[in-house]
Protein backbone atom coordinates (compact mmCIF):
# COMPACT_ATOMS: atom_id res chain seq x y z
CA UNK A 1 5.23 -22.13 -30.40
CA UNK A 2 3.47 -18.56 -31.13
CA UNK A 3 0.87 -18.02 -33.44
CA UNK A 4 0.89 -16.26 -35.95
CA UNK A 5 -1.69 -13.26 -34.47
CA UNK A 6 0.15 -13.59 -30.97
CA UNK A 7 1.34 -10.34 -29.70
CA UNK A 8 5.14 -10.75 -29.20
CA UNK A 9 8.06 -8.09 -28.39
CA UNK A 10 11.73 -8.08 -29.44
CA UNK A 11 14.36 -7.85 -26.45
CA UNK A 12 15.50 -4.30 -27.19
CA UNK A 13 11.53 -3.41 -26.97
CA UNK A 14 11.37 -6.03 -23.67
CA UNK A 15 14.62 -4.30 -22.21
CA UNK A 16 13.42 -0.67 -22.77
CA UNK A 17 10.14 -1.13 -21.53
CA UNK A 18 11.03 -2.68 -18.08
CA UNK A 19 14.76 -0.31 -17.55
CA UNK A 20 16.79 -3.16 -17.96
CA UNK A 21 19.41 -4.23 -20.54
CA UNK A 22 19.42 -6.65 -23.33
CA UNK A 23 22.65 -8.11 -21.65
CA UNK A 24 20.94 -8.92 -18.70
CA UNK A 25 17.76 -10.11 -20.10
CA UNK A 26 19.86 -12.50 -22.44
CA UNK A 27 21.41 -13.57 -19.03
CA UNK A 28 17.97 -14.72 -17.54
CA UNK A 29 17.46 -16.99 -20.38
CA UNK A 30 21.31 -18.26 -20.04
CA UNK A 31 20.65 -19.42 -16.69
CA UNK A 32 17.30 -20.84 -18.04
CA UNK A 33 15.04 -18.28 -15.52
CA UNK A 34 13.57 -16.27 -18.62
CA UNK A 35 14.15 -17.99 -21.56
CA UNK A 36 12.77 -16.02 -24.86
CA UNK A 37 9.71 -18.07 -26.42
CA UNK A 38 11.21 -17.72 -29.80
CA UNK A 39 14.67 -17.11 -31.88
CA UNK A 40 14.41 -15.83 -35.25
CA UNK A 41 16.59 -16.98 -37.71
CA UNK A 42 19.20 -13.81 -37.41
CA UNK A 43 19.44 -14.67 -33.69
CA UNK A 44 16.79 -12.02 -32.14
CA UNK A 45 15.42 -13.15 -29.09
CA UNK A 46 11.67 -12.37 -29.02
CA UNK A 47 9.40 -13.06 -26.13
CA UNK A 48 5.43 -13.51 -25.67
CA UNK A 49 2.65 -11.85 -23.27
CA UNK A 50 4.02 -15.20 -21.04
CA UNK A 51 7.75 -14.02 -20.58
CA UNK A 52 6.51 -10.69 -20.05
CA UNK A 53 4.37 -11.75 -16.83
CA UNK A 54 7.73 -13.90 -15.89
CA UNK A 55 9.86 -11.09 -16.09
CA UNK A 56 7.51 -9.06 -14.00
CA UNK A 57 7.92 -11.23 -11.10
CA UNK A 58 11.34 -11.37 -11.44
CA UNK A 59 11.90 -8.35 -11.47
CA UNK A 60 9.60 -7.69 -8.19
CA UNK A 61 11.36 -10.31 -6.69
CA UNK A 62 14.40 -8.99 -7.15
CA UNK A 63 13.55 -5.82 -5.50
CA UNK A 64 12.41 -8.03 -2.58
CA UNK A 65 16.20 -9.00 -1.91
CA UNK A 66 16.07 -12.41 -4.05
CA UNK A 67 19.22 -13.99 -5.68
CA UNK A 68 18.62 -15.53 -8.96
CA UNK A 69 19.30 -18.88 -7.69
CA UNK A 70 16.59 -18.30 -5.01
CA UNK A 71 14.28 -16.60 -7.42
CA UNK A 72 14.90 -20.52 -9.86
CA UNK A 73 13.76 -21.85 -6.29
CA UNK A 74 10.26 -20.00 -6.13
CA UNK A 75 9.50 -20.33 -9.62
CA UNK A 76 9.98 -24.37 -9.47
CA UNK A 77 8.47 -24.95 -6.51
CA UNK A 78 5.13 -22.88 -7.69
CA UNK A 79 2.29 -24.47 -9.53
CA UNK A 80 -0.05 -21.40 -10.06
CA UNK A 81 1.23 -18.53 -11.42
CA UNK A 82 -1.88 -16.72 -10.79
CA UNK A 83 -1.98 -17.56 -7.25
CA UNK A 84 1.93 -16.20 -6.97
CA UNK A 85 0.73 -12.89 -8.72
CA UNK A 86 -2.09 -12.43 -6.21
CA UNK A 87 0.38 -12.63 -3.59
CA UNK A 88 2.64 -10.71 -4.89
CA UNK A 89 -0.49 -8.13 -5.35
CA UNK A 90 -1.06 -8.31 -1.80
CA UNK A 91 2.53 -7.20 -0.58
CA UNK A 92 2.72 -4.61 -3.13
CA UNK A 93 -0.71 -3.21 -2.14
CA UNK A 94 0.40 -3.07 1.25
CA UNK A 95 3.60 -1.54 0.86
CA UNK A 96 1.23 1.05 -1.00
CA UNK A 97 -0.45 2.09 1.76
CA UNK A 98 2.38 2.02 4.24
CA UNK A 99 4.49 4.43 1.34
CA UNK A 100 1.45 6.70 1.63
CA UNK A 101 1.24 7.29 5.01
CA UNK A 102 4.84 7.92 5.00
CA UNK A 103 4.73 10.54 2.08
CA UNK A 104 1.44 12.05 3.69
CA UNK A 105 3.36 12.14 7.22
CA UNK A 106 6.84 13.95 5.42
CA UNK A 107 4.23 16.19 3.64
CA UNK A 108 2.50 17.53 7.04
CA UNK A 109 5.90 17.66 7.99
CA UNK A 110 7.38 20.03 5.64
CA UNK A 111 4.05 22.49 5.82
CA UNK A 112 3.93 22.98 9.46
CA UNK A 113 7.79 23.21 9.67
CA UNK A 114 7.31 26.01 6.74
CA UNK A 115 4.54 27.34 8.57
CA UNK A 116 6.58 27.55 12.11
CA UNK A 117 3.28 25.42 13.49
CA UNK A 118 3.96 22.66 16.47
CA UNK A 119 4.67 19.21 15.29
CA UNK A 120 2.41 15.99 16.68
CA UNK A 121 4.71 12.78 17.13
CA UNK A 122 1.41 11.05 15.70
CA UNK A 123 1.87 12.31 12.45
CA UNK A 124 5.81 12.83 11.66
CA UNK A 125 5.93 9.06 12.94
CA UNK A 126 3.11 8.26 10.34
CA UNK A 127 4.19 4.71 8.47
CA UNK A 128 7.24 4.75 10.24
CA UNK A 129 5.43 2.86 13.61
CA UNK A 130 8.08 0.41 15.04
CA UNK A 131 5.93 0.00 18.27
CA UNK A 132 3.07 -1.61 17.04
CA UNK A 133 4.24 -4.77 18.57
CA UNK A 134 4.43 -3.32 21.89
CA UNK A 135 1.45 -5.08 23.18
CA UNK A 136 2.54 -9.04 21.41
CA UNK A 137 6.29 -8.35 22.59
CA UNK A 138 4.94 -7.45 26.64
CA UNK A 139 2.48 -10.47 26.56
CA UNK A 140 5.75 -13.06 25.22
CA UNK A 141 8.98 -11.19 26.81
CA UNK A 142 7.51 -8.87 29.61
CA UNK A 143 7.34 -5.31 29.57
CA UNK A 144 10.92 -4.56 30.52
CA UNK A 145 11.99 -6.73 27.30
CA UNK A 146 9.73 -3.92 25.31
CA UNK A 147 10.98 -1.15 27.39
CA UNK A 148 14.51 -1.81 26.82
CA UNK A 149 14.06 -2.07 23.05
CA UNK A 150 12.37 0.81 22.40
CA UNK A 151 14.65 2.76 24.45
CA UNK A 152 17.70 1.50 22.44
CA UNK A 153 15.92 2.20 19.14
CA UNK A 154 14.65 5.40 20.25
CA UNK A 155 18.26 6.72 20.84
CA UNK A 156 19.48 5.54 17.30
CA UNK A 157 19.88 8.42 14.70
CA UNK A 158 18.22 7.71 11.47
CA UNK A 159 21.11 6.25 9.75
CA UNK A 160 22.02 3.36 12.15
CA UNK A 161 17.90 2.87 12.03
CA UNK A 162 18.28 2.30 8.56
CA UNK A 163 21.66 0.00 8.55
CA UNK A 164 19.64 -1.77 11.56
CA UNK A 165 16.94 -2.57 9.05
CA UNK A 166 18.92 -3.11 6.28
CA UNK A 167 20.89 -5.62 8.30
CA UNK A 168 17.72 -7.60 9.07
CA UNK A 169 17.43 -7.72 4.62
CA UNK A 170 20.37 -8.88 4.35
CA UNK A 171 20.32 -11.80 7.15
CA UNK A 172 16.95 -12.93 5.63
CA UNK A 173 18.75 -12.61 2.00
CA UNK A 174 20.93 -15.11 3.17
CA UNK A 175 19.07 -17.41 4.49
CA UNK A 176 17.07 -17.90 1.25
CA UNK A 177 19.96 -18.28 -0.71
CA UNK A 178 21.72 -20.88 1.89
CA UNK A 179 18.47 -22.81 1.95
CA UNK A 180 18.33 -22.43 -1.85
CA UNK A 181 21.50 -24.05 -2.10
CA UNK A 182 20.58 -26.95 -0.09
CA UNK A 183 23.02 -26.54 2.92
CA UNK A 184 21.93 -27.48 5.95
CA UNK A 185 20.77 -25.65 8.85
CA UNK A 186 23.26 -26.98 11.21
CA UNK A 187 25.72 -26.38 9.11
CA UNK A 188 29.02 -24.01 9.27
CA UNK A 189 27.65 -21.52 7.00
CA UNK A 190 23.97 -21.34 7.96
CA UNK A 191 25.09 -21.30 11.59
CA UNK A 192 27.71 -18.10 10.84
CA UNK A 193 24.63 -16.22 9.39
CA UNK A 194 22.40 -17.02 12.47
CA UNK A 195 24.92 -15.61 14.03
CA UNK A 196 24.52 -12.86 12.64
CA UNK A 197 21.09 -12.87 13.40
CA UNK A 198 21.79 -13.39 17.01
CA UNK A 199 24.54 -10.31 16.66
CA UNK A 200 21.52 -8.45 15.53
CA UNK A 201 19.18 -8.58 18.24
CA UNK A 202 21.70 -8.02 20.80
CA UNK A 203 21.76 -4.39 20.78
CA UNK A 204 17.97 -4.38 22.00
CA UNK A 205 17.40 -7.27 23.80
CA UNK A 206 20.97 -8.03 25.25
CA UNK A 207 20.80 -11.58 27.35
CA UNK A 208 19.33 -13.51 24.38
CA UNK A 209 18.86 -16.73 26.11
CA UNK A 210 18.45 -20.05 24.88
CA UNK A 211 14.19 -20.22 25.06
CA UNK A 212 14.00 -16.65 23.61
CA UNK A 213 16.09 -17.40 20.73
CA UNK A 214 14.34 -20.82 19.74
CA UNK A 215 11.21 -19.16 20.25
CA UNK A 216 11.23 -16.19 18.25
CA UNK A 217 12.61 -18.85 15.48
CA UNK A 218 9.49 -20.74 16.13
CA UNK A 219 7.38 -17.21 15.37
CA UNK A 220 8.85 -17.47 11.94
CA UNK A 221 6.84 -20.59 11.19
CA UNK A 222 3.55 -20.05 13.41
CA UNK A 223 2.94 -16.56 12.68
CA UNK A 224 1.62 -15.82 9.89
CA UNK A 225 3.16 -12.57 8.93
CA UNK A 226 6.69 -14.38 8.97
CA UNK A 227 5.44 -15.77 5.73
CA UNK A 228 6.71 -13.22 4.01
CA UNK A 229 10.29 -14.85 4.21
CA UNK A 230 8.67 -17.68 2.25
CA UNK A 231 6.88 -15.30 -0.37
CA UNK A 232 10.81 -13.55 -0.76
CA UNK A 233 12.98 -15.96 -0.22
CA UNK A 234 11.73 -18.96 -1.29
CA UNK A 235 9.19 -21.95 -0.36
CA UNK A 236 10.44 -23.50 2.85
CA UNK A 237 13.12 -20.49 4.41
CA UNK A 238 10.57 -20.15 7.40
CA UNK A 239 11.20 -23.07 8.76
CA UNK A 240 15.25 -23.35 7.40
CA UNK A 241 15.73 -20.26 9.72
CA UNK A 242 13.57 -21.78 12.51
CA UNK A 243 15.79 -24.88 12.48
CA UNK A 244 18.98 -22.84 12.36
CA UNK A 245 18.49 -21.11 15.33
CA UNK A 246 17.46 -23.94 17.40
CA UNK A 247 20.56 -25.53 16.52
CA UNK A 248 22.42 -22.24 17.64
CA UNK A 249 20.20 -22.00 20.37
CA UNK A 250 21.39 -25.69 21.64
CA UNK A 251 25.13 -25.15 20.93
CA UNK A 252 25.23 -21.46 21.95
CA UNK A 253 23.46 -20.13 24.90
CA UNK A 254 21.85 -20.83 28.09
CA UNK A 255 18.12 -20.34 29.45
């Protein structure tokens, strides 16, 4: 319960402050992920500095591709909040910098293009670096594997680069929320999105062949920057996806 000399904020005042709607915040409490830490006695909803940080991470997981039901996931299997707000800290810092060397890079663009001066590949391709791999991917696949890839990306236009990317979201989106749900891996469901997955590397890599594909499912538990899918999708989708595809790997292809 509040004290008296506790800062609290009705949910027109929470709704208008984060560009949301009353409707929806009412919703979060209805499926008990933001419940309102008191209800006057004409109904109001009001909600302390504590919902406020809640709602923050909701709403930044959200943006991250999250379901509710997956977001429910994250917040009961977490312990520290303050540790979960560092880490979302840390993505958001680093999407910082990658945004500003993308708005820097579109900014030279547009003066020398105004100015009629010659462009450098360097900087129009500034944040936007899809080859920074290139040595990791030669050492594991072989240089042809990179070759290939970057040649098929390379003759994308920018829209089919984006639905590429955006198809990657929405794989990983779906993942999280069919782990979430408790199905398993080797199931009919989890097994039509991986291959999807498998649908999605095609285009650059081609013969995906059995070791390949239960490797790079591997990657998304040993390397550390494939715990992101954890941080977005919920506590345990690293290795959900890793066992998926070594169950499609097994059924599906060949070495």
């Amino acid at each position: 319960m509040n004290m008296p000399n506790e800062k609290e904020w009705s949910i027109q005042d929470i709704a208008r402050s984060a560009g949301t709607t009353s409707r929806t915040l009412r919703h979060y409490g209805d499926i008990g992920l933001l419940e309102p830490s008191r209800v006057g006695n004409n109904g109001y909803r009001y909600y302390d500095q504590d919902a406020l940080v809640r709602l923050q991470r909701i709403l930044l997981l959200r943006e991250l591709g999250l379901s509710l039901p997956a977001i429910g996931e994250v917040f009961e299997g977490e312990q520290d909040t303050t540790a979960a707000l560092r880490t979302h800290l840390k993505w958001l810092e680093q999407e910082r910098q990658r945004l500003g060397r993308q708005i820097e890079s579109v900014r030279t663009t547009l003066k020398k293009t105004e100015r009629g001066e010659q462009l450098m590949a360097t900087e129009v391709f500034d944040g936007f670096d899809h080859t920074k791999y290139e040595k990791e991917v030669t050492e594991r696949w072989g240089a042809d594997a990179y070759k290939q890839g970057d040649r098929w990306w390379k003759s994308l236009s920018a829209e089919d680069k984006k639905a590429h990317q955006q198809e990657q979201k929405d794989i990983a989106a779906a993942f999280g929320e069919a782990h979430a749900k408790g199905l398993p891996a080797d199931g009919d469901e989890a097994q039509a999105i991986t291959q999807r997955l498998y649908e999605w590397l095609r285009p650059a890599v081609r013969a995906v062949s059995k070791g390949y594909f239960a490797g790079l499912g591997q990657l998304y538990v040993d390397d550390p920057r494939y715990g992101q899918y954890d941080e977005k999708h919920g506590a345990g989708t690293a290795e959900y996806i890793r066992d998926a595809m070594a169950v499609y790997a097994e059924r599906n292809l060949r070495d």
